[in-house]
N, C-alpha and C. Protein backbone atom coordinates (compact mmCIF):
# COMPACT_ATOMS: atom_id res chain seq x y z
N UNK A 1 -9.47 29.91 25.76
CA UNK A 1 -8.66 30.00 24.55
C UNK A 1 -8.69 28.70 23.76
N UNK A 2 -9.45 27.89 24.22
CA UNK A 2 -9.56 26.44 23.92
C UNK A 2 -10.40 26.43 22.32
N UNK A 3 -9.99 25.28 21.50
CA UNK A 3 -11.06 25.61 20.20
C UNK A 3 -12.47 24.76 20.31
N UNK A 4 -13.27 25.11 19.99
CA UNK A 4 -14.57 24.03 19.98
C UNK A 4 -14.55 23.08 18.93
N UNK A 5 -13.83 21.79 19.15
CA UNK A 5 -14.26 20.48 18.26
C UNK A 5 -15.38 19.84 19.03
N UNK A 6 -16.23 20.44 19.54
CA UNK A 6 -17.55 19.74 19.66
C UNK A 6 -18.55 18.73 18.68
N UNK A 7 -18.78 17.84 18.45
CA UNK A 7 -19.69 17.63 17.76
C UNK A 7 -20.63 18.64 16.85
N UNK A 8 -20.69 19.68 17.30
CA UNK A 8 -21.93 20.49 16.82
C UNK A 8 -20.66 21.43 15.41
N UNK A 9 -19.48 21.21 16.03
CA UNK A 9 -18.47 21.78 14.80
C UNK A 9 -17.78 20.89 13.94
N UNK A 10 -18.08 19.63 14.29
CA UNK A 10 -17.70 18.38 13.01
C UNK A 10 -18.74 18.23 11.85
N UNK A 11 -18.27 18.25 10.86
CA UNK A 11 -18.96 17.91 9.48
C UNK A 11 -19.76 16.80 10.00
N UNK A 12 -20.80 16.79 9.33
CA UNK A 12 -22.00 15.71 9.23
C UNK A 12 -21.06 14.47 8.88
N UNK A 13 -20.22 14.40 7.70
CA UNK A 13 -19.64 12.88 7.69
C UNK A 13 -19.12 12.43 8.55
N UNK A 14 -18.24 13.05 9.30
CA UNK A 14 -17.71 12.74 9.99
C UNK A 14 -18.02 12.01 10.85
N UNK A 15 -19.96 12.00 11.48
CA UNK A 15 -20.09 11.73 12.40
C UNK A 15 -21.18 10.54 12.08
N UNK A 16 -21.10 9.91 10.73
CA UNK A 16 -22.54 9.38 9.83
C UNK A 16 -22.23 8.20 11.09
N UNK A 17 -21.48 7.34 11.22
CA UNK A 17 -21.20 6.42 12.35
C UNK A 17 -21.39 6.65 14.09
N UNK A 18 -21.64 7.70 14.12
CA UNK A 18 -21.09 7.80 15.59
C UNK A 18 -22.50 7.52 16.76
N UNK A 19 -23.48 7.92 15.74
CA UNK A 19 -25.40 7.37 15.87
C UNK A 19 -25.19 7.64 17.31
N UNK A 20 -25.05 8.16 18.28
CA UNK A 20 -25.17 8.71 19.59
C UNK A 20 -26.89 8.58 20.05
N UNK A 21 -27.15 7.34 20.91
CA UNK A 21 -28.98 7.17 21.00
C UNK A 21 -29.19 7.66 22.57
N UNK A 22 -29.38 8.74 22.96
CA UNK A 22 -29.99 9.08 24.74
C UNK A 22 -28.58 9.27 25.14
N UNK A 23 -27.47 10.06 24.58
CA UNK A 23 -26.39 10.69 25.07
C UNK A 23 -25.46 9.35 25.02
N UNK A 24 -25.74 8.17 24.49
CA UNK A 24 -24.56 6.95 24.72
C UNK A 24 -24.18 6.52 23.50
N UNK A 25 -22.69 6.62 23.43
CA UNK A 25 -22.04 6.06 22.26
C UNK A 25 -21.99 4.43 21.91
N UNK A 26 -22.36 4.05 20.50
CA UNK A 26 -22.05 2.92 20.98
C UNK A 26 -20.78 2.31 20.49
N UNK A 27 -21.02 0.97 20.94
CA UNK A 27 -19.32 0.30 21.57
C UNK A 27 -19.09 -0.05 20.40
N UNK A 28 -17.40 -0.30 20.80
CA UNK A 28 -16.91 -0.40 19.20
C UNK A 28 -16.99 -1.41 18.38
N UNK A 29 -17.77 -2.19 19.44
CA UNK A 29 -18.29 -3.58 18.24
C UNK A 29 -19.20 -3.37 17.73
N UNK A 30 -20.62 -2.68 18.36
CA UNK A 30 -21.78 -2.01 17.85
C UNK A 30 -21.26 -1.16 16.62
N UNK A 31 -20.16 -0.73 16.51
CA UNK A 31 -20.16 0.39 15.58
C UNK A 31 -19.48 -0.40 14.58
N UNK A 32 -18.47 -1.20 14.68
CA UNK A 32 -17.81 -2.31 13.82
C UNK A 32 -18.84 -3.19 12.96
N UNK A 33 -20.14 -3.39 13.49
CA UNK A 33 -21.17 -3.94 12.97
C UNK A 33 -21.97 -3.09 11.79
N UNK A 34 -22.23 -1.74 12.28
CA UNK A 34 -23.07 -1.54 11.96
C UNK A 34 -22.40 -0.74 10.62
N UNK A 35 -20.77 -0.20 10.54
CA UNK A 35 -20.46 -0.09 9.44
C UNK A 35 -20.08 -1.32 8.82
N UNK A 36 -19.69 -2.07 8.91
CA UNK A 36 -20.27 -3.41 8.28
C UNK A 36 -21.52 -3.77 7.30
N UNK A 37 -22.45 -4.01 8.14
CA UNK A 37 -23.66 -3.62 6.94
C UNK A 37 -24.25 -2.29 6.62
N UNK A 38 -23.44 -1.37 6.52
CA UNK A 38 -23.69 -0.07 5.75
C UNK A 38 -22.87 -0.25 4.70
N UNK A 39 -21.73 -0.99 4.38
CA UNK A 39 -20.92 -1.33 4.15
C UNK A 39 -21.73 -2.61 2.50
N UNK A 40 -21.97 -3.51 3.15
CA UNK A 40 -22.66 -4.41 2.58
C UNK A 40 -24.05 -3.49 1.92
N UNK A 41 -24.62 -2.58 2.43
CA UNK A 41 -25.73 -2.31 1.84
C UNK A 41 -25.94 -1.63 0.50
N UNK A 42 -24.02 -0.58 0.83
CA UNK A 42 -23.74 0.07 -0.46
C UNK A 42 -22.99 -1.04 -1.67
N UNK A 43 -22.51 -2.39 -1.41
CA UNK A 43 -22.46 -2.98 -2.22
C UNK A 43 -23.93 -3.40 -2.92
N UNK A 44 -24.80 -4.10 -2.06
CA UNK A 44 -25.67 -5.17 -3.03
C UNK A 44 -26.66 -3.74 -3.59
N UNK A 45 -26.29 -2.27 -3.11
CA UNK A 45 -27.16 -1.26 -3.96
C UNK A 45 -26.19 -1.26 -4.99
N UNK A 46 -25.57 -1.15 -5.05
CA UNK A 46 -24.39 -1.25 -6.64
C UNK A 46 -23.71 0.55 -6.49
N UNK A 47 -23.62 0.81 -5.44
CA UNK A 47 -22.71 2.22 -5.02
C UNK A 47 -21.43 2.24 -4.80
N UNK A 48 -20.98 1.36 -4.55
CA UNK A 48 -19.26 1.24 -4.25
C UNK A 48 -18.89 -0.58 -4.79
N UNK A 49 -17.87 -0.93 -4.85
CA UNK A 49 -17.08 -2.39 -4.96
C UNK A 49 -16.77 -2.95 -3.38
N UNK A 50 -16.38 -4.46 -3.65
CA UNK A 50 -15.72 -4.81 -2.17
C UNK A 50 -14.43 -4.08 -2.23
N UNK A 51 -13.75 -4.24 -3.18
CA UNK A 51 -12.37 -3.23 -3.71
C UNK A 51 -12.25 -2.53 -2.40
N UNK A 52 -13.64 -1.13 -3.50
CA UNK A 52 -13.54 -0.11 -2.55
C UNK A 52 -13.80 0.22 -1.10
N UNK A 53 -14.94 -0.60 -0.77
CA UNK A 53 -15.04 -0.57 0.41
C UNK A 53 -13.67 -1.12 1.65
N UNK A 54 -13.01 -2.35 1.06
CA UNK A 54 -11.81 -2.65 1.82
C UNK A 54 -10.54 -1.73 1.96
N UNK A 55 -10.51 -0.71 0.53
CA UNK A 55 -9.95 0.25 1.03
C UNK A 55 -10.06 1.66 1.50
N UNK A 56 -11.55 1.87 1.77
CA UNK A 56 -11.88 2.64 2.67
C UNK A 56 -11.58 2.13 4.36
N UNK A 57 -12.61 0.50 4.39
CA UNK A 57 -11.65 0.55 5.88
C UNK A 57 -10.13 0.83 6.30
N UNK A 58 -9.50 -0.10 5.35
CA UNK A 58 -7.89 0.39 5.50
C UNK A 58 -7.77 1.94 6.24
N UNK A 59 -7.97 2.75 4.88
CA UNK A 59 -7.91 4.26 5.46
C UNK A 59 -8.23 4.39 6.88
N UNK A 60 -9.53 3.68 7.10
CA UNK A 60 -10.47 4.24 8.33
C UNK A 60 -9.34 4.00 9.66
N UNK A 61 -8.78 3.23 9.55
CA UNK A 61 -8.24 1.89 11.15
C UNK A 61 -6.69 3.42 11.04
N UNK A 62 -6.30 3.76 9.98
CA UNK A 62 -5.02 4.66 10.14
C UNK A 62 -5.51 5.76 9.97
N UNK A 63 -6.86 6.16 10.04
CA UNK A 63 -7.17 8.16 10.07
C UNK A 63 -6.85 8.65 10.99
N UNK A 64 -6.69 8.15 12.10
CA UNK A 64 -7.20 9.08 13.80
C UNK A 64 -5.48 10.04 13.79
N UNK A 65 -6.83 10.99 14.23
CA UNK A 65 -5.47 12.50 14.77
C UNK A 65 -4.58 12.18 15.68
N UNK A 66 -3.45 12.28 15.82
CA UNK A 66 -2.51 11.94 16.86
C UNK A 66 -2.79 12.81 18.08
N UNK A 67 -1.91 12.05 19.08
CA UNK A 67 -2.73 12.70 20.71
C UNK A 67 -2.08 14.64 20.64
N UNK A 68 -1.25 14.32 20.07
CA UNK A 68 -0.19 15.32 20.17
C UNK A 68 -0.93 17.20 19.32
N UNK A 69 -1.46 16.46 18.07
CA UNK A 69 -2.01 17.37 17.42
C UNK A 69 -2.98 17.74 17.96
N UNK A 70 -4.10 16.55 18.53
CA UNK A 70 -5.29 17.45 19.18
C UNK A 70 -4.92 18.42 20.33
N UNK A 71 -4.22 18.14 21.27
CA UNK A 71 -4.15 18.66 22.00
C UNK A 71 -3.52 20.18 21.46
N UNK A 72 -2.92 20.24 20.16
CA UNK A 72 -2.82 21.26 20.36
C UNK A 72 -3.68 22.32 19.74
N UNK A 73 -4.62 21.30 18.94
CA UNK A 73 -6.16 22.04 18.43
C UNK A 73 -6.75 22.98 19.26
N UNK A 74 -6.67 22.05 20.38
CA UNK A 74 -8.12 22.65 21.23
C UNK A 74 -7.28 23.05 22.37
N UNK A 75 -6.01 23.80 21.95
CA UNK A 75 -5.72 24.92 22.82
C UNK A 75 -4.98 23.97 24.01
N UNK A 76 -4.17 22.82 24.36
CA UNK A 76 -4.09 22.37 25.44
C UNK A 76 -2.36 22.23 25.84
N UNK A 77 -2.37 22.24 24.33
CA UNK A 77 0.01 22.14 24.60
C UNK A 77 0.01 23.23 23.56
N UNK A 78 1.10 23.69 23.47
CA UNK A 78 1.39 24.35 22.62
C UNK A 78 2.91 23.78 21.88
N UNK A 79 2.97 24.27 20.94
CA UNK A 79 4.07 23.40 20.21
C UNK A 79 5.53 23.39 20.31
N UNK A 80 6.30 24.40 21.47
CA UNK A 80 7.35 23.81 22.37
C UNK A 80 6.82 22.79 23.38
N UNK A 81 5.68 22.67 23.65
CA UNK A 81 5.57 21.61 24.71
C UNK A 81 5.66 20.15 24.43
N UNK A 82 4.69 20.42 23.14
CA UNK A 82 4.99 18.96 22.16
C UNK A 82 6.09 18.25 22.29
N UNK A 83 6.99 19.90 21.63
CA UNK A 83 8.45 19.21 21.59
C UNK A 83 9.34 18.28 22.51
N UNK A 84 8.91 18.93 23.90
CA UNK A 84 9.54 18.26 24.97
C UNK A 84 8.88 17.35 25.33
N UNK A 85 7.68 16.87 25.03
CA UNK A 85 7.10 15.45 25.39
C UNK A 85 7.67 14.56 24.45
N UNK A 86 7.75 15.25 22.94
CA UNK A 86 8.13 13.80 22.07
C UNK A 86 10.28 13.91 22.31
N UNK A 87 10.71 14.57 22.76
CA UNK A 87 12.04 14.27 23.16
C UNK A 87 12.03 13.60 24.75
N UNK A 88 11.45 13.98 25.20
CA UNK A 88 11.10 12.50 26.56
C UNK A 88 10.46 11.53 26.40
N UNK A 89 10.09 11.37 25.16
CA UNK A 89 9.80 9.93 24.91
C UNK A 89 10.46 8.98 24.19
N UNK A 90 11.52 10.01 24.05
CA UNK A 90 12.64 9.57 23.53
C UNK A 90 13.83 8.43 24.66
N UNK A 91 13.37 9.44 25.76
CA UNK A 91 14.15 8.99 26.83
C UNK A 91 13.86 7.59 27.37
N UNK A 92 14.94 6.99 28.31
CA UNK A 92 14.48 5.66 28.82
C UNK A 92 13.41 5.59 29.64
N UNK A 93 13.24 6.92 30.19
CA UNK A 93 12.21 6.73 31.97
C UNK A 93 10.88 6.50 31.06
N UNK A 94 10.74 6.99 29.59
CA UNK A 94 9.49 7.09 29.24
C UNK A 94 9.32 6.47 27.70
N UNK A 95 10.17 5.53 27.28
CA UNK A 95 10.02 4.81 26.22
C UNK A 95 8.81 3.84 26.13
N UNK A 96 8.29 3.69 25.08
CA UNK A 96 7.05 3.27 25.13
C UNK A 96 5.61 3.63 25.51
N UNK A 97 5.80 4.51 26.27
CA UNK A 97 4.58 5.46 26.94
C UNK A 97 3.68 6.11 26.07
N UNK A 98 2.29 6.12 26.11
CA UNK A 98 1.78 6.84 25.17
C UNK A 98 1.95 8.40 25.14
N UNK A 99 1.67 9.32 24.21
CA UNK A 99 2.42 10.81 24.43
C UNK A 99 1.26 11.65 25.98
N UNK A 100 0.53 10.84 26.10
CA UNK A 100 -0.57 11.55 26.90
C UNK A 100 0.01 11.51 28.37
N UNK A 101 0.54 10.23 28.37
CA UNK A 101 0.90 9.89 29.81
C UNK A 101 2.09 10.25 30.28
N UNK A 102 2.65 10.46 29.22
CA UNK A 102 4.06 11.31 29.05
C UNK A 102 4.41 13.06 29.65
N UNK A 103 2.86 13.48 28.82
CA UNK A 103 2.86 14.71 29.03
C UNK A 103 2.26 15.23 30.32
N UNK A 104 1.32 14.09 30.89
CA UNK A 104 0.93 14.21 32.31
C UNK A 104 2.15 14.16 33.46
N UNK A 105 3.17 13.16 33.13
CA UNK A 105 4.20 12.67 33.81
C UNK A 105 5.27 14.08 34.43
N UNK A 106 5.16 15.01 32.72
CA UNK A 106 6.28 15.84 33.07
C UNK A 106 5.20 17.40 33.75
N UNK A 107 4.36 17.29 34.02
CA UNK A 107 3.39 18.51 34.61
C UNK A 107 2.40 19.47 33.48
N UNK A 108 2.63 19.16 32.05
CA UNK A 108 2.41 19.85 30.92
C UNK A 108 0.82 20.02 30.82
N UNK A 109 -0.20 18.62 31.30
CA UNK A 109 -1.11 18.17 31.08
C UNK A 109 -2.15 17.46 32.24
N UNK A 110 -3.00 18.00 32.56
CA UNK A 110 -3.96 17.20 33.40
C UNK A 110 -4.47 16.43 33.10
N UNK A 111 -4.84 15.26 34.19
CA UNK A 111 -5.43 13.85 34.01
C UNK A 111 -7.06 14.03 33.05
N UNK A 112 -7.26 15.64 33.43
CA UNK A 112 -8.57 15.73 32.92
C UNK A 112 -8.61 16.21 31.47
N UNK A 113 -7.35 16.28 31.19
CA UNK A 113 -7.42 16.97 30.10
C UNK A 113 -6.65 15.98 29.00
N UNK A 114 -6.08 14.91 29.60
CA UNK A 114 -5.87 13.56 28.76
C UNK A 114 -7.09 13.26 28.22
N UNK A 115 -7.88 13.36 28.84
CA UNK A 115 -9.33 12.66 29.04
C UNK A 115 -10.16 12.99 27.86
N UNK A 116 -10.04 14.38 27.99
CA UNK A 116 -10.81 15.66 27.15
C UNK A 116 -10.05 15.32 25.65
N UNK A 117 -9.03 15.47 25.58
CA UNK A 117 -8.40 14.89 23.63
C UNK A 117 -8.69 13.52 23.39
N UNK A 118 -8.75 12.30 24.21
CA UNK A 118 -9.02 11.08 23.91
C UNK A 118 -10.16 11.23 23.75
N UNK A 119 -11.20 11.62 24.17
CA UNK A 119 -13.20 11.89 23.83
C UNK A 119 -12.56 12.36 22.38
N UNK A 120 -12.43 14.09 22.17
CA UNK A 120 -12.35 14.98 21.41
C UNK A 120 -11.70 13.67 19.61
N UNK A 121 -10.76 12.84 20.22
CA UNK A 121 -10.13 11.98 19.02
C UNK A 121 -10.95 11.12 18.15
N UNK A 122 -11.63 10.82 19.49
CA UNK A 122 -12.38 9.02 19.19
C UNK A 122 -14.37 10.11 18.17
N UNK A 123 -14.58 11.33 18.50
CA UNK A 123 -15.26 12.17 17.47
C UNK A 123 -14.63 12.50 16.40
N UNK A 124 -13.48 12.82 16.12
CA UNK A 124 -13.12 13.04 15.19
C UNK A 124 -12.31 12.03 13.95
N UNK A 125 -12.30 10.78 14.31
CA UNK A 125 -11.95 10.00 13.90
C UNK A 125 -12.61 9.87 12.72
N UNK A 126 -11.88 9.43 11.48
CA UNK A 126 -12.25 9.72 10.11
C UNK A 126 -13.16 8.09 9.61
N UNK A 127 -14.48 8.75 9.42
CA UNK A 127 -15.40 7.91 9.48
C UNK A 127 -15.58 7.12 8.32
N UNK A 128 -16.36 5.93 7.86
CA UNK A 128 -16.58 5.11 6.38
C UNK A 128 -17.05 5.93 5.47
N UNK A 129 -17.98 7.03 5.78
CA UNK A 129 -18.81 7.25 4.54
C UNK A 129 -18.07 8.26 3.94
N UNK A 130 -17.26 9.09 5.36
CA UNK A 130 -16.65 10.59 4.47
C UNK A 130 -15.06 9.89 4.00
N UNK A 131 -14.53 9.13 4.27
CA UNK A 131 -13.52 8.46 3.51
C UNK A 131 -14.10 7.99 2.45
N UNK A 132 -15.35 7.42 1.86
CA UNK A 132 -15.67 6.81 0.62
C UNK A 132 -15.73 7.67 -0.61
N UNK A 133 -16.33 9.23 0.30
CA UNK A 133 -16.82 10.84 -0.45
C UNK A 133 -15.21 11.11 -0.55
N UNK A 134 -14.54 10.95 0.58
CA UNK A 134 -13.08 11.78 -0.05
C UNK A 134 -12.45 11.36 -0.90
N UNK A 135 -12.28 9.91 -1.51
CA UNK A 135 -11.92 9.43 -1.92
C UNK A 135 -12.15 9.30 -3.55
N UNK A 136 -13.45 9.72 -3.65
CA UNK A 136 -14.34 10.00 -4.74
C UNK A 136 -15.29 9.04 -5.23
N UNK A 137 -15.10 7.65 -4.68
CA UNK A 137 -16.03 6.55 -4.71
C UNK A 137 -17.75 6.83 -5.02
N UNK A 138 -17.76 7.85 -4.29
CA UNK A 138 -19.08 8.66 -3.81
C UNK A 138 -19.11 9.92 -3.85
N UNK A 139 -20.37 10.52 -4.29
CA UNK A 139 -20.63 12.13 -3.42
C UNK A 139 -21.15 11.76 -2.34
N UNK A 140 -20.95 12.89 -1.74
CA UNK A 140 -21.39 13.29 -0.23
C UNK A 140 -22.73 13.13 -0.43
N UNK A 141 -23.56 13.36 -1.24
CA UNK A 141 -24.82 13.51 -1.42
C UNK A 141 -25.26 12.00 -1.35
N UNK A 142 -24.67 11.37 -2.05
CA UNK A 142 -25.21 9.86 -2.23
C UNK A 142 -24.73 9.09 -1.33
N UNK A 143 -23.71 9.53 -0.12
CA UNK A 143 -23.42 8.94 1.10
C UNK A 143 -24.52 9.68 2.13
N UNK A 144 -24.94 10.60 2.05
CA UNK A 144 -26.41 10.87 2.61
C UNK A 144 -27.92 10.07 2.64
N UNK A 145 -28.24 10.34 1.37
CA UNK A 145 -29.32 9.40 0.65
C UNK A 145 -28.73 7.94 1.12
N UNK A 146 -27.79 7.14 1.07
CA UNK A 146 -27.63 6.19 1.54
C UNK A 146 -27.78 5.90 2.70
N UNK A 147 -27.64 6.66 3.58
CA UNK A 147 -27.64 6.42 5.18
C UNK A 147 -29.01 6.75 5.42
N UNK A 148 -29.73 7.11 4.88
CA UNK A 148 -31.29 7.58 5.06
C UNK A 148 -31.99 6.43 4.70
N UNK A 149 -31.55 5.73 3.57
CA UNK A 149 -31.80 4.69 3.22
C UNK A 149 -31.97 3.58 4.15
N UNK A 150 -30.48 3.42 4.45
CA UNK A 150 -29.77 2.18 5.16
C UNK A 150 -31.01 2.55 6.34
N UNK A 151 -30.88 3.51 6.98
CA UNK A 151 -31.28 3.60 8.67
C UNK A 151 -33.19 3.40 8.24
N UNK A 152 -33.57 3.30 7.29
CA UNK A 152 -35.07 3.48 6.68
C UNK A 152 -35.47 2.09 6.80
N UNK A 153 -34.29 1.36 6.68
CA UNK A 153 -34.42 0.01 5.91
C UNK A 153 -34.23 -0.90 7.71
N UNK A 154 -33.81 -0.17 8.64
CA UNK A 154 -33.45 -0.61 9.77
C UNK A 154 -32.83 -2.04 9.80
């Protein structure tokens, strides 16, 4: 009953960063870099401002889906359960706790299935190029052609 946020069901922008080489993601400095000079490349092409680009990262660092929502995407709490994790986290035994460890704590959630929304998040996390397109900075089209570019230009 689970939903498929697989990769193969995320929009292409979504994933213009995520460059996956022999099944391995890379690390978040690798990826901090490399939108960086994708970043720089659409400036000195004259496609976006530093402006804009600084407030696309902004966006980027506050996009990510909360633990709470995915899980209930892909079928894993349902939304009385929510409820009672974010009112026990209310509580003292579990103040400060992230909602995952929370929801493992009270029986709601398996260790494996913490596991499974933190992967499922860190894919869906709202990427540089489709924040630049949503934003209108860009079409989608010319955040394409750019990355064909950029990755051409190695």
């Amino acid at each position: 009953n689970r939903k498929d946020l697989s990769k193969d069901s995320i929009h292409p922008l979504s994933l213009l960063f995520m460059a996956e080489e022999s099944g391995h993601t890379m690390s978040d400095t690798a990826e901090a870099d490399m939108v960086g000079r994708f970043g720089e490349f659409l400036i000195e092409n004259h496609i976006i401002t530093e402006e804009q680009l600084k407030r696309a990262l902004s966006q980027q660092t506050t996009g990510h889906f909360k633990f709470g929502e995915s899980a209930f995407e892909l079928g894993i709490l349902e939304d009385k359960q929510i409820d009672v994790v974010l009112k026990a986290m209310t509580e003292q035994e579990h103040a400060g706790k992230p909602f995952g460890e929370v929801a493992e704590a009270l029986g709601l959630i398996s260790p494996d299935d913490v596991d499974e929304v933190l992967e499922i998040q860190e894919q869906i996390a709202i990427r540089i190029g489709e924040i630049l397109a949503m934003s209108g900075y860009v079409s989608k089209e010319q955040i394409e052609k750019c990355l064909r570019d950029f990755k051409q230009r190695g």
